[in-house]
C-alpha atoms as a PDB file:
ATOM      1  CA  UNK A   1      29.023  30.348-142.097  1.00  0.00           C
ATOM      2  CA  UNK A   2      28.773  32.097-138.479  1.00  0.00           C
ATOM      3  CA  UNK A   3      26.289  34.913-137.661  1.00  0.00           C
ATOM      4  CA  UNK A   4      27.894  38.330-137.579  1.00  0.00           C
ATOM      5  CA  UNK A   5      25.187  41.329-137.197  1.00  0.00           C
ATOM      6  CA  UNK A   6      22.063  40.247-135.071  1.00  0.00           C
ATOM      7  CA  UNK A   7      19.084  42.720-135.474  1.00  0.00           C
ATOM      8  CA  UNK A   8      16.997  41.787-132.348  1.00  0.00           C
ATOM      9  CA  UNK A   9      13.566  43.199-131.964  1.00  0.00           C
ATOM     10  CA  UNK A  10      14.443  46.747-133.215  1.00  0.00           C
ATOM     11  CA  UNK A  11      11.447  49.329-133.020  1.00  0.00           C
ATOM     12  CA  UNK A  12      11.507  53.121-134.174  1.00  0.00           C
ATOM     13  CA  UNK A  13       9.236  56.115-133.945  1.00  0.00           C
ATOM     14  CA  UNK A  14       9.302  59.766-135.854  1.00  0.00           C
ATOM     15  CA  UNK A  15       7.239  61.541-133.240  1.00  0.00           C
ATOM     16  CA  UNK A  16       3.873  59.676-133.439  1.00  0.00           C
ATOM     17  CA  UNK A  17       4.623  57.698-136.509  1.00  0.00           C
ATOM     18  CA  UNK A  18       5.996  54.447-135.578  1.00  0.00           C
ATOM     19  CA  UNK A  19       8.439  53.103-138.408  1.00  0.00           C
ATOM     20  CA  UNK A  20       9.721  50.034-137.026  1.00  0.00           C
ATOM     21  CA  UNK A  21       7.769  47.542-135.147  1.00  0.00           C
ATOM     22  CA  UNK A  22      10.001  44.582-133.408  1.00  0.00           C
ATOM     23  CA  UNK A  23      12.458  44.145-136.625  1.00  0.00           C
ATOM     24  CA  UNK A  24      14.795  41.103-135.905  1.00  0.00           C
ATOM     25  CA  UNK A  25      17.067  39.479-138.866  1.00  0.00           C
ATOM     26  CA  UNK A  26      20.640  37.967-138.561  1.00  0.00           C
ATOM     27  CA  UNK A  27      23.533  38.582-141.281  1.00  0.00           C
ATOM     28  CA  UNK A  28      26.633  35.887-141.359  1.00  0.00           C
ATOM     29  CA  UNK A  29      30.018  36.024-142.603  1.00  0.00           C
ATOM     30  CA  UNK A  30      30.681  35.008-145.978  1.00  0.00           C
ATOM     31  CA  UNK A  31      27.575  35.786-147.567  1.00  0.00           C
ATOM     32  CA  UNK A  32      25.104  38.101-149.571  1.00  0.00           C
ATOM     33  CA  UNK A  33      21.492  39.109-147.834  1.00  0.00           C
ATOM     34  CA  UNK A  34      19.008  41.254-149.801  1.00  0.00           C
ATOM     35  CA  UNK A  35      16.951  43.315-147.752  1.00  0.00           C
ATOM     36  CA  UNK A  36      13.783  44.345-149.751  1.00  0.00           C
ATOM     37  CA  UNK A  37      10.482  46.021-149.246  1.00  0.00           C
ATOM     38  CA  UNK A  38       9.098  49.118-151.102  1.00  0.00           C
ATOM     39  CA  UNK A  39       9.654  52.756-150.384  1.00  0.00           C
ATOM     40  CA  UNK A  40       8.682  53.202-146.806  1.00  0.00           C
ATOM     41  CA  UNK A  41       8.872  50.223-145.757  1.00  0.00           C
ATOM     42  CA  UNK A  42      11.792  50.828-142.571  1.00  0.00           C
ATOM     43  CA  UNK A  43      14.852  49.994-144.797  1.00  0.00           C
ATOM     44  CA  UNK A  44      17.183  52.855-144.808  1.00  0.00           C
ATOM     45  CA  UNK A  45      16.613  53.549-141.093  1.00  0.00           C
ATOM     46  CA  UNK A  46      17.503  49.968-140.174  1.00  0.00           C
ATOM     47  CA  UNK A  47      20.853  50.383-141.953  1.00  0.00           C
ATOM     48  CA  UNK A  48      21.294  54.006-140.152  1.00  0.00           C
ATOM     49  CA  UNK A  49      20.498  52.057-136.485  1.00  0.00           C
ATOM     50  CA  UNK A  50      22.957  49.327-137.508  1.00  0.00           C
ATOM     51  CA  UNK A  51      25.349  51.891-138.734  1.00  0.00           C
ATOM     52  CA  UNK A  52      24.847  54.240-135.318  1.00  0.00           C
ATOM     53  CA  UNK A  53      23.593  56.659-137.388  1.00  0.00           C
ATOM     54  CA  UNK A  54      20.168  56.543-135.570  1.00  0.00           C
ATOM     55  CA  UNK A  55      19.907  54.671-132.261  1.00  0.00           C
ATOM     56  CA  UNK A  56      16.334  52.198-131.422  1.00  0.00           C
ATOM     57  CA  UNK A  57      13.860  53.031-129.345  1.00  0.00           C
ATOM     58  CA  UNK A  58      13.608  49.851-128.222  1.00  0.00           C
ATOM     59  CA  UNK A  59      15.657  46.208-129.221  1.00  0.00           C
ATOM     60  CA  UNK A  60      19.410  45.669-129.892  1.00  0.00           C
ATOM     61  CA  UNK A  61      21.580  45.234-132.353  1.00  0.00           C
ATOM     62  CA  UNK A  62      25.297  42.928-131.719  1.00  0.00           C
ATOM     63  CA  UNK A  63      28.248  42.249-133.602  1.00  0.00           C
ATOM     64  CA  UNK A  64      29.688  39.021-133.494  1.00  0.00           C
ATOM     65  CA  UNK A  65      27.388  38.619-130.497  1.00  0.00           C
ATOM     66  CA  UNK A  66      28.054  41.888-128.073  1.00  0.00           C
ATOM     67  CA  UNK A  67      27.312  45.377-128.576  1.00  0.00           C
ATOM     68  CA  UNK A  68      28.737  47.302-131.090  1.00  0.00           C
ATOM     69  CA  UNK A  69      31.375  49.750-130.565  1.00  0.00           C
ATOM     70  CA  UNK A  70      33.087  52.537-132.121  1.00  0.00           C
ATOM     71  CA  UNK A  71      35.883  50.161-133.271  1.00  0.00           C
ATOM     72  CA  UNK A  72      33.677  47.427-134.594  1.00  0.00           C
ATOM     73  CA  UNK A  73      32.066  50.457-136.932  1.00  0.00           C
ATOM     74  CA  UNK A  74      35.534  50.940-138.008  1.00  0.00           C
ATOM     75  CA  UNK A  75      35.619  47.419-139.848  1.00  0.00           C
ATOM     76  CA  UNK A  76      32.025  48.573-141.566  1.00  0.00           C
ATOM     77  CA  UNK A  77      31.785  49.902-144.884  1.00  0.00           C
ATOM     78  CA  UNK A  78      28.638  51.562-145.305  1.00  0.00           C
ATOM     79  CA  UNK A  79      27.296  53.288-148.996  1.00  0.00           C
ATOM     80  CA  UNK A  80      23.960  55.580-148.420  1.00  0.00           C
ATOM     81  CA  UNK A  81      21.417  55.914-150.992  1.00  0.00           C
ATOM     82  CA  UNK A  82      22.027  59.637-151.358  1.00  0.00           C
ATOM     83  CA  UNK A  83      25.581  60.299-152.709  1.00  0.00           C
ATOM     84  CA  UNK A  84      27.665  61.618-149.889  1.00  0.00           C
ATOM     85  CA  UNK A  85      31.311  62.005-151.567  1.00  0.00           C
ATOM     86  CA  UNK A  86      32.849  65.795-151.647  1.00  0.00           C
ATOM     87  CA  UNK A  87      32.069  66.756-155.587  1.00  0.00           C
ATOM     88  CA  UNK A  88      34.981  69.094-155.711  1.00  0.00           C
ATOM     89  CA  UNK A  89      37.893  66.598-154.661  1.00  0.00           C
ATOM     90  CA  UNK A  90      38.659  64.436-157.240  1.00  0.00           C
ATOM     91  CA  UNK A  91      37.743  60.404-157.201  1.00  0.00           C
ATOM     92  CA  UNK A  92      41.339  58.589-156.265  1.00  0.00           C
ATOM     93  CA  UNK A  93      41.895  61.728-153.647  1.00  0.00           C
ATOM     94  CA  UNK A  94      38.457  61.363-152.054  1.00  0.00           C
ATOM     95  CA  UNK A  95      39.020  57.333-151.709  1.00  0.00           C
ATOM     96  CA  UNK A  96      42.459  57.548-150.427  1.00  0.00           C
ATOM     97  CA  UNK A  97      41.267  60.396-147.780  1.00  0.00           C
ATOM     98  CA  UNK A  98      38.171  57.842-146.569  1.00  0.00           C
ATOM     99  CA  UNK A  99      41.027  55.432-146.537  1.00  0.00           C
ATOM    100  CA  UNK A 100      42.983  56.938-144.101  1.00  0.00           C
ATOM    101  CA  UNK A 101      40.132  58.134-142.273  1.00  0.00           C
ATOM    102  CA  UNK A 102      39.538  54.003-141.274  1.00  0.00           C
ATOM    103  CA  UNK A 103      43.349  54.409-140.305  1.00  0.00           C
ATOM    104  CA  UNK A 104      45.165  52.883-143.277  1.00  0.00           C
ATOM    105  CA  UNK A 105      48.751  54.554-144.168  1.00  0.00           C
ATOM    106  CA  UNK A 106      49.029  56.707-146.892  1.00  0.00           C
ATOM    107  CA  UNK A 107      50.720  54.538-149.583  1.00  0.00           C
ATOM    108  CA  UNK A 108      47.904  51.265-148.641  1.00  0.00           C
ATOM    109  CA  UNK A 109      45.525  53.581-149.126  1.00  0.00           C
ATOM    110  CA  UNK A 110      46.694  54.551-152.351  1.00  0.00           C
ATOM    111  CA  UNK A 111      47.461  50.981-153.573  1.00  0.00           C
ATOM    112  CA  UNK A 112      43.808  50.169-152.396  1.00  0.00           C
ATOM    113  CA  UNK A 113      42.488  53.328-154.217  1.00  0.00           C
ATOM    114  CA  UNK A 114      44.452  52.206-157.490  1.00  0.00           C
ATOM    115  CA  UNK A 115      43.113  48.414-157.245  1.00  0.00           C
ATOM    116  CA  UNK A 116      39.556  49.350-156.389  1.00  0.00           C
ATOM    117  CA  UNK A 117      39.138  52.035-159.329  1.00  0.00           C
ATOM    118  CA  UNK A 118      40.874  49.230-161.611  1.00  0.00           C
ATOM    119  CA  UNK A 119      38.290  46.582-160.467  1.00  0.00           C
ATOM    120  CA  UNK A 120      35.669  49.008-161.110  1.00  0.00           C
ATOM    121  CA  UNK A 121      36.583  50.069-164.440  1.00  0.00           C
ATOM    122  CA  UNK A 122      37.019  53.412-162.818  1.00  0.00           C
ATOM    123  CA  UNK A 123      40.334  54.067-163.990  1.00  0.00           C
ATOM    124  CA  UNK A 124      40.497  56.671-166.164  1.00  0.00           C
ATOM    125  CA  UNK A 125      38.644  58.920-163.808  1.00  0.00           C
ATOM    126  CA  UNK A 126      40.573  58.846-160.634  1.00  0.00           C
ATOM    127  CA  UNK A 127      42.306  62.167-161.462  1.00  0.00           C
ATOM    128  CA  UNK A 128      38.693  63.614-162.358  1.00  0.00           C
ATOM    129  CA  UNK A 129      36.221  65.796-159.690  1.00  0.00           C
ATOM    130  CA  UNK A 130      33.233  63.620-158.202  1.00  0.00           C
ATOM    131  CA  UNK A 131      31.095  66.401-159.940  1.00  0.00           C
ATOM    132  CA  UNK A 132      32.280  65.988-163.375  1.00  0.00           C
ATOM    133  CA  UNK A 133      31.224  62.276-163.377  1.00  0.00           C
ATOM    134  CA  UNK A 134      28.066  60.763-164.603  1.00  0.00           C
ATOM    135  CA  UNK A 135      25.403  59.498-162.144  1.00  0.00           C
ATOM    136  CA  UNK A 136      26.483  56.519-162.847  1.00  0.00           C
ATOM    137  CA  UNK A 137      30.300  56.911-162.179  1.00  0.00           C
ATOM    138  CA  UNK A 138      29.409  58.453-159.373  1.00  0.00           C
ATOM    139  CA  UNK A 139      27.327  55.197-157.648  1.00  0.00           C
ATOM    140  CA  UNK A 140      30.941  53.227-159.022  1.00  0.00           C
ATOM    141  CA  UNK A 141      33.330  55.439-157.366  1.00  0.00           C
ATOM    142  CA  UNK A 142      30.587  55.889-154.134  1.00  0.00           C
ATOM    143  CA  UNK A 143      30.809  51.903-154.061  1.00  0.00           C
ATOM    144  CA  UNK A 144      34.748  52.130-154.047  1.00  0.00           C
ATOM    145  CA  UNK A 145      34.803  54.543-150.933  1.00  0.00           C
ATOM    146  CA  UNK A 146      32.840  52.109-148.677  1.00  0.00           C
ATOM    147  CA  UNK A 147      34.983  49.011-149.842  1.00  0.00           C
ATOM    148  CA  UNK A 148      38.760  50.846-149.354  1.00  0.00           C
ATOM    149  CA  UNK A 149      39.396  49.821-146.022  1.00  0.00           C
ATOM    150  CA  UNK A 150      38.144  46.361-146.593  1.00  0.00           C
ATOM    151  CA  UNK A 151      35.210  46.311-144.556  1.00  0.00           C
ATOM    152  CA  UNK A 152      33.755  42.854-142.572  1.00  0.00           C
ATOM    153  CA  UNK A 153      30.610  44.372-143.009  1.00  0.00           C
ATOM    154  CA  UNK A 154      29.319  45.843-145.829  1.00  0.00           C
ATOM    155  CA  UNK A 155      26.032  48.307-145.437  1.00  0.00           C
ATOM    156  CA  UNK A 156      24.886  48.992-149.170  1.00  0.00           C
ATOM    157  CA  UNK A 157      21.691  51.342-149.602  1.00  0.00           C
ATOM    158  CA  UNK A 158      20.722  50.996-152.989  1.00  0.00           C
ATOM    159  CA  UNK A 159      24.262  50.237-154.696  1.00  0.00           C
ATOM    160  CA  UNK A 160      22.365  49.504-157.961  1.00  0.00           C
ATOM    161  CA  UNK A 161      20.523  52.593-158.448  1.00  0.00           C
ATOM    162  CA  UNK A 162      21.595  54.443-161.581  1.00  0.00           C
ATOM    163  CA  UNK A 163      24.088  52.050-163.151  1.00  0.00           C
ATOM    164  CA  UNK A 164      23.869  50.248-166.578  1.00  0.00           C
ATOM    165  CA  UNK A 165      23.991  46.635-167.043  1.00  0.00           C
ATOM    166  CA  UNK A 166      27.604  46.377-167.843  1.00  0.00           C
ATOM    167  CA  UNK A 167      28.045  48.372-164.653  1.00  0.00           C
ATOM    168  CA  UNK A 168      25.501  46.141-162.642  1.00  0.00           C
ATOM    169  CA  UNK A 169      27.801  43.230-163.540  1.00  0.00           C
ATOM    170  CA  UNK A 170      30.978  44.749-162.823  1.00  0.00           C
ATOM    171  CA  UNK A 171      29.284  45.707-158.796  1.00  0.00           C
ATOM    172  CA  UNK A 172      27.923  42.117-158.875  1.00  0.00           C
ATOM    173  CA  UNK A 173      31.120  40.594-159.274  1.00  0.00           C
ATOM    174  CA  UNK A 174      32.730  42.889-156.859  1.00  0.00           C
ATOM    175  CA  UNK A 175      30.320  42.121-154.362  1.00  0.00           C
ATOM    176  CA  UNK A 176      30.522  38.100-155.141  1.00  0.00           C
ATOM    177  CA  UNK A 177      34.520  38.210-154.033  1.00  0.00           C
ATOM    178  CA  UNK A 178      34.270  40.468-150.729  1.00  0.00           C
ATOM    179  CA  UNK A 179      31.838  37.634-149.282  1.00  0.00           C
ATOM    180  CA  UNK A 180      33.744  34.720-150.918  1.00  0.00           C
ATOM    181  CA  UNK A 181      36.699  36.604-148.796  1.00  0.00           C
ATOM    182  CA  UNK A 182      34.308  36.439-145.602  1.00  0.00           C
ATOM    183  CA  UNK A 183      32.497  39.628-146.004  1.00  0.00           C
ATOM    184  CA  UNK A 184      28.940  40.172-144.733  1.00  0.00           C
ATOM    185  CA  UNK A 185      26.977  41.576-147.034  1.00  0.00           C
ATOM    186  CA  UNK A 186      23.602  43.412-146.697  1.00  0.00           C
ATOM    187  CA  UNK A 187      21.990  45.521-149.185  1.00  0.00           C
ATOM    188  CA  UNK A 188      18.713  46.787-150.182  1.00  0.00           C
ATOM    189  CA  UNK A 189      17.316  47.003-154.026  1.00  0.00           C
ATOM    190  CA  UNK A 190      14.308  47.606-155.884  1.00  0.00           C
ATOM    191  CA  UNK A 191      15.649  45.629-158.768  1.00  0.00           C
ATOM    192  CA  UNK A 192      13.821  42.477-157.220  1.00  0.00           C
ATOM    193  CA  UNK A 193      15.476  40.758-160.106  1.00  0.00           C
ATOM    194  CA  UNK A 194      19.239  41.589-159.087  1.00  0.00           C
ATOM    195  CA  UNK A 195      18.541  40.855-155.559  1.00  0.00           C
ATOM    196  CA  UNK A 196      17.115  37.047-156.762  1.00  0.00           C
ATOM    197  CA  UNK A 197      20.799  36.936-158.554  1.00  0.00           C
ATOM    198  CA  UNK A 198      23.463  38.024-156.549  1.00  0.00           C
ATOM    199  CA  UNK A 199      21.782  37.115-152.476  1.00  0.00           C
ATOM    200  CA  UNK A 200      21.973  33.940-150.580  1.00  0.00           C
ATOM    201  CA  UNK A 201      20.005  35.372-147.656  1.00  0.00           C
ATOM    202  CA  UNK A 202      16.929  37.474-148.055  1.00  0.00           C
ATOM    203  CA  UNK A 203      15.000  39.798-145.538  1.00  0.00           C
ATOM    204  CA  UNK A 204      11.831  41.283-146.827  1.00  0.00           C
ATOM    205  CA  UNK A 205      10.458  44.107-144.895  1.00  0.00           C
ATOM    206  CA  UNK A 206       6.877  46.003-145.097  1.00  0.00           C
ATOM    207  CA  UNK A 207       5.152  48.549-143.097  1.00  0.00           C
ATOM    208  CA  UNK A 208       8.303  48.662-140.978  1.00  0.00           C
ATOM    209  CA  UNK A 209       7.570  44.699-140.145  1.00  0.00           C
ATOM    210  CA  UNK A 210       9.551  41.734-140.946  1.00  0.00           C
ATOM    211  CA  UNK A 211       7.738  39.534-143.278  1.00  0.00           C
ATOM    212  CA  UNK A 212       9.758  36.742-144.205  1.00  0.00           C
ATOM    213  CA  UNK A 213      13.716  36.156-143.457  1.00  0.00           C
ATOM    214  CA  UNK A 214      16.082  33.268-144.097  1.00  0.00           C
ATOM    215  CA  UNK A 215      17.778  31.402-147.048  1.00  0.00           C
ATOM    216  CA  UNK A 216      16.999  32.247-150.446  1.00  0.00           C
ATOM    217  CA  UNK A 217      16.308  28.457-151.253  1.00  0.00           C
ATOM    218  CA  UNK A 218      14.473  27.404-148.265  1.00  0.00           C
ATOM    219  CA  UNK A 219      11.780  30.603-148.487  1.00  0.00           C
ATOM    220  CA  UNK A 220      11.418  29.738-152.249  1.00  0.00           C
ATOM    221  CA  UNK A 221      10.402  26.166-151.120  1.00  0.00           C
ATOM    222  CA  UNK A 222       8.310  27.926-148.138  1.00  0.00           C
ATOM    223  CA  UNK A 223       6.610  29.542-150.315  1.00  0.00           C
ATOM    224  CA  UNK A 224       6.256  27.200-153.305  1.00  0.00           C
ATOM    225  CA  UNK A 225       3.109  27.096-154.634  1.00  0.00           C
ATOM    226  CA  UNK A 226       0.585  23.720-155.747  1.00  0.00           C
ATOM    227  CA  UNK A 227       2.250  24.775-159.290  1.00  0.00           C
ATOM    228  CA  UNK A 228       3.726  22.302-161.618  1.00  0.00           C
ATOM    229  CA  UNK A 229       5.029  22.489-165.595  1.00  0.00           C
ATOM    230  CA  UNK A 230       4.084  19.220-167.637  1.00  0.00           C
ATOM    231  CA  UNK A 231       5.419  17.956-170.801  1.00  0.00           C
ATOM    232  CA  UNK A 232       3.636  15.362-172.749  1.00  0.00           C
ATOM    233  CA  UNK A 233       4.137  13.367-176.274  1.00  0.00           C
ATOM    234  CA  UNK A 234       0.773  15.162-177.328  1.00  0.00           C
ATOM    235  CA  UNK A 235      -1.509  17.708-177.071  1.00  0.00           C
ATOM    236  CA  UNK A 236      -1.767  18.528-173.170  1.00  0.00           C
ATOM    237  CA  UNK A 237      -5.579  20.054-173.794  1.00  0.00           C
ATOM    238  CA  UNK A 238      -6.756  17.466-171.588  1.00  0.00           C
ATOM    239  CA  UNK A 239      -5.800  18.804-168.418  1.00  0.00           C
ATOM    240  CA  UNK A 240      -8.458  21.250-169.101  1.00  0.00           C
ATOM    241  CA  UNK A 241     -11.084  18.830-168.112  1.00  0.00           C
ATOM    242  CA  UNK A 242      -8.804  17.331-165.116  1.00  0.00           C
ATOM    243  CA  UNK A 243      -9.966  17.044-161.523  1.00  0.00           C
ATOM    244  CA  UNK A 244      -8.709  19.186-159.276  1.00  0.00           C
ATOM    245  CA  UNK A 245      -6.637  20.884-161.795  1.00  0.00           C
ATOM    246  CA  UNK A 246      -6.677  25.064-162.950  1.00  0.00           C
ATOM    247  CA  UNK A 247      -4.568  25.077-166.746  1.00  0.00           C
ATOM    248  CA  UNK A 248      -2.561  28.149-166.326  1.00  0.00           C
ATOM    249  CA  UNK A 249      -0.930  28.146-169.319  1.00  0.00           C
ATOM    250  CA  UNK A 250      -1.173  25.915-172.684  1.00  0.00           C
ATOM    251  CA  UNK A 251       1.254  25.375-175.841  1.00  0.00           C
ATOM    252  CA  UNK A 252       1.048  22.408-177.520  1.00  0.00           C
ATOM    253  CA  UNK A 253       2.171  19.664-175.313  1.00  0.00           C
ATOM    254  CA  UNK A 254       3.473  21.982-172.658  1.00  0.00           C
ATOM    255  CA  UNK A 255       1.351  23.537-169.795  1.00  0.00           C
ATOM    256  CA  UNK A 256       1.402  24.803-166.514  1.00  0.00           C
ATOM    257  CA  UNK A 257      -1.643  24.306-164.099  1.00  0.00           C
ATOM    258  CA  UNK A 258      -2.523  24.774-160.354  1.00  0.00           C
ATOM    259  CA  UNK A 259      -3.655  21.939-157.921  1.00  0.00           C
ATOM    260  CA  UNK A 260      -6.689  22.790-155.706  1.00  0.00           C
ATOM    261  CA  UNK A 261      -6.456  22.037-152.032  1.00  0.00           C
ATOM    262  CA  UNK A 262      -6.061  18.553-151.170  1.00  0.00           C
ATOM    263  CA  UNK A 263      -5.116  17.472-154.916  1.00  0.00           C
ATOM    264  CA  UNK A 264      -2.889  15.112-155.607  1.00  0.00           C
ATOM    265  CA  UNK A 265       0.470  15.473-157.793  1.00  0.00           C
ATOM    266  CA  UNK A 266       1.175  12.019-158.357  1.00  0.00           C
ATOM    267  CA  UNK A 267      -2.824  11.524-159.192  1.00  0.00           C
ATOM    268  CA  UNK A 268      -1.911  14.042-161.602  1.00  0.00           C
ATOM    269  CA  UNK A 269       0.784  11.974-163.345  1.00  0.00           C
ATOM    270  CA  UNK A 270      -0.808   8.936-163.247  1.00  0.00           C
ATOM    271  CA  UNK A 271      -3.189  10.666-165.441  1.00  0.00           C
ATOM    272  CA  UNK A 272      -0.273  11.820-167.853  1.00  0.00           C
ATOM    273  CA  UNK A 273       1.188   8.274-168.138  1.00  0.00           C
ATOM    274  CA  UNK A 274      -1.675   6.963-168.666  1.00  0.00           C
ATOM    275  CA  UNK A 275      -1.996   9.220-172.073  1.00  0.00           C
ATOM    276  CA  UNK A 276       1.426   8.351-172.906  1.00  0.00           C
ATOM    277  CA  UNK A 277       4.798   9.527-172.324  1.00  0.00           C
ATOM    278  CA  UNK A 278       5.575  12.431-169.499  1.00  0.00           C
ATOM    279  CA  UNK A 279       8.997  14.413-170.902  1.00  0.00           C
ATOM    280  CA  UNK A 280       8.865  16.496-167.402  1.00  0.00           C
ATOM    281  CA  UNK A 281       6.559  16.702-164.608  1.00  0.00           C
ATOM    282  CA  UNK A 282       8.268  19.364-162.010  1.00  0.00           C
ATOM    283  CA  UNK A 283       7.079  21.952-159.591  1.00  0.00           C
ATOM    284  CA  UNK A 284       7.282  25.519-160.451  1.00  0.00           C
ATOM    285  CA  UNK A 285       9.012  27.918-158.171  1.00  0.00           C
ATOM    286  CA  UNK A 286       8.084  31.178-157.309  1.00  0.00           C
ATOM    287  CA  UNK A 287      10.221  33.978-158.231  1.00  0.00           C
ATOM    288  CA  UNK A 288      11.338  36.366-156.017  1.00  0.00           C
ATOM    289  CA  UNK A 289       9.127  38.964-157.166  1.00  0.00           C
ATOM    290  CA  UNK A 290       6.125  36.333-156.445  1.00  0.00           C
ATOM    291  CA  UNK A 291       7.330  35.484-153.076  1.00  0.00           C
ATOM    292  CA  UNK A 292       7.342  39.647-151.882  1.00  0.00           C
ATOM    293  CA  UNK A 293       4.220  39.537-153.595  1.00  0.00           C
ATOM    294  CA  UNK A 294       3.127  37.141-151.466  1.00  0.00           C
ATOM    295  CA  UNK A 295       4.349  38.101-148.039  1.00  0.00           C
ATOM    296  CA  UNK A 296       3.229  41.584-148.415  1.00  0.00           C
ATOM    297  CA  UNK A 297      -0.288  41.325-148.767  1.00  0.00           C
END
C-alpha cells in the first residue's frame, strides 16, 4: 500500500463564497476511497483541482509525491457526474477515439474497447449512438471511457448514479479488479450504502471541510459508540431496570442498550451471568450512514 495522490491543505473561493477551506486527504495504490458529503459540500470541485480542471487558491496537490504534470494526468481516468461522451458517435467508436486520445494504437484500443464493453455487459451496444442508450447504459459505457487506457488513478464523480442493481454489481466488480491490479481509486456517492461496500478508505467532506478521513475499519472503531447487542437464555426485560444502562431495543431475549458515561461493559455482563447464560455480548458498530451522521453535525 504506498500513497499516490496527496491533497494538502487545498482551499477554493467562487468570488466571495469560499468552497473549500484547508481540504487535505491522501489516496494509495491498490485501493478503494469513498469520498462523501452531501450536495455542496466541495466534492466535485476537489476532483476538478485534482484533475487540473480547476486550479487552488491556496494548498497543493502531488502525485506520487511531486507536482503533477501533464503526463501524470495522462495515466488518470477521470468520469464527471454530468455525461460528457459525444451522443452522435456510437459507444465502441467513442471509447476507441478516448483511447487513442491517452496515446494507445489503434488496434489496443480496439481490443481494450471490445474487453471493456464485454466486462460491462455492454456488448450488444457498441455499434449503437451514445444517444440511443438508456441513462443507464449511458453511466456503463461513460465508466468504460475513463477505464480504456488503464488509468493509475481513477477520478469517479458519481459512477453509481442511474444504474440498477444488477448494473451496480457489475461497476462494483469492475472497480474491485482495477485496485486489486494497483489502481487508486476515489469516488464520490450518495448511496452511503455502496460506498460502506465497495471502499477501504473513506473521506467525508461538509461545508467544504474535511470531517473525518482514514481507514474504513479504524473510523468505524473511532467512532464506535457505548452500544452493545446481548443475548440471554431468558427474557432480557431486566436490563430495563439496569444501572447505567438505556434499552434501545427489546425482543425476547435479545436487546440492544446504550452505556452512560463512565459505565462499565463488563459490570454489565457480570449482571447477565449472573441471570444465567450470555449467548453473545458484542459491541455494535456504527454504520456508515451513522458515522457521516455523526461527523457532520
Amino acid at each position: 500500500m504506498t500513497t499516490v495522490l496527496n491533497v494538502d491543505a487545498v482551499s477554493r473561493s467562487f468570488g466571495e463564497r469560499r468552497v473549500l477551506k484547508d481540504v487535505s486527504f491522501t489516496v494509495d495504490s491498490g485501493r478503494l476511497t469513498g469520498f462523501v458529503g452531501a450536495n455542496g459540500a466541495g466534492k466535485t470541485t476537489t476532483m476538478r483541482i485534482v484533475l487540473g480542471v480547476l486550479a487552488a487558491d491556496t494548498g497543493a496537490v502531488t502525485w506520487r509525491g511531486a507536482p503533477i504534470t501533464r503526463a501524470d494526468r495522462q495515466r488518470f481516468g477521470y468520469m464527471p457526474e454530468e455525461r460528457g461522451l459525444y451522443p452522435k458517435m456510437t459507444v465502441a467508436e467513442q471509447i476507441v477515439y478516448l483511447g487513442r486520445l491517452h496515446g494507445i494504437g489503434v488496434a489496443d484500443a480496439r481490443r481494450r474497447t471490445t474487453a471493456l464493453l464485454e466486462r460491462l455487459e455492454l456488448a450488444e451496444r457498441g455499434n449503437d449512438p451514445v444517444e440511443k442508450l438508456s441513462l443507464g447504459n449511458q453511466q456503463r459505457a461513460q465508466i468504460a471511457a475513463a477505464l480504456v487506457h488503464d488509468p493509475e488513478l481513477l477520478v469517479l464523480d458519481e459512477p453509481f448514479s442511474g444504474l440498477d442493481p444488477i448494473a451496480i454489481e457489475t461497476v462494483l466488480a469492475v472497480l474491485r479488479e482495477r485496485a486489486r491490479a494497483g489502481a487508486a481509486v476515489l469516488f464520490s456517492s450518495h448511496q452511503l450504502e455502496l460506498v460502506e461496500r465497495l471502499c477501504d478508505d473513506l473521506v467525508i467532506i461538509a461545508d467544504g471541510t474535511i470531517r473525518a478521513a482514514g481507514p474504513r475499519a479504524r473510523l468505524r472503531d473511532q467512532y464506535t459508540l457505548p452500544r452493545f447487542r446481548i443475548e440471554v437464555d431468558s427474557d432480557a426485560g431486566w436490563l430495563r431496570d439496569e444501572p447505567g444502562v438505556t434499552l434501545l431495543e427489546l425482543d425476547g431475549r435479545r436487546a440492544v442498550v446504550d452505556l452512560d458515561p463512565g459505565a462499565d461493559e463488563q459490570a454489565l455482563l457480570h449482571a447477565a451471568l449472573a441471570r444465567g447464560p450470555v449467548r453473545a455480548f458484542a459491541p455494535v458498530r456504527p454504520s456508515l450512514a451513522e458515522i457521516f451522521r455523526e461527523v457532520i453535525q
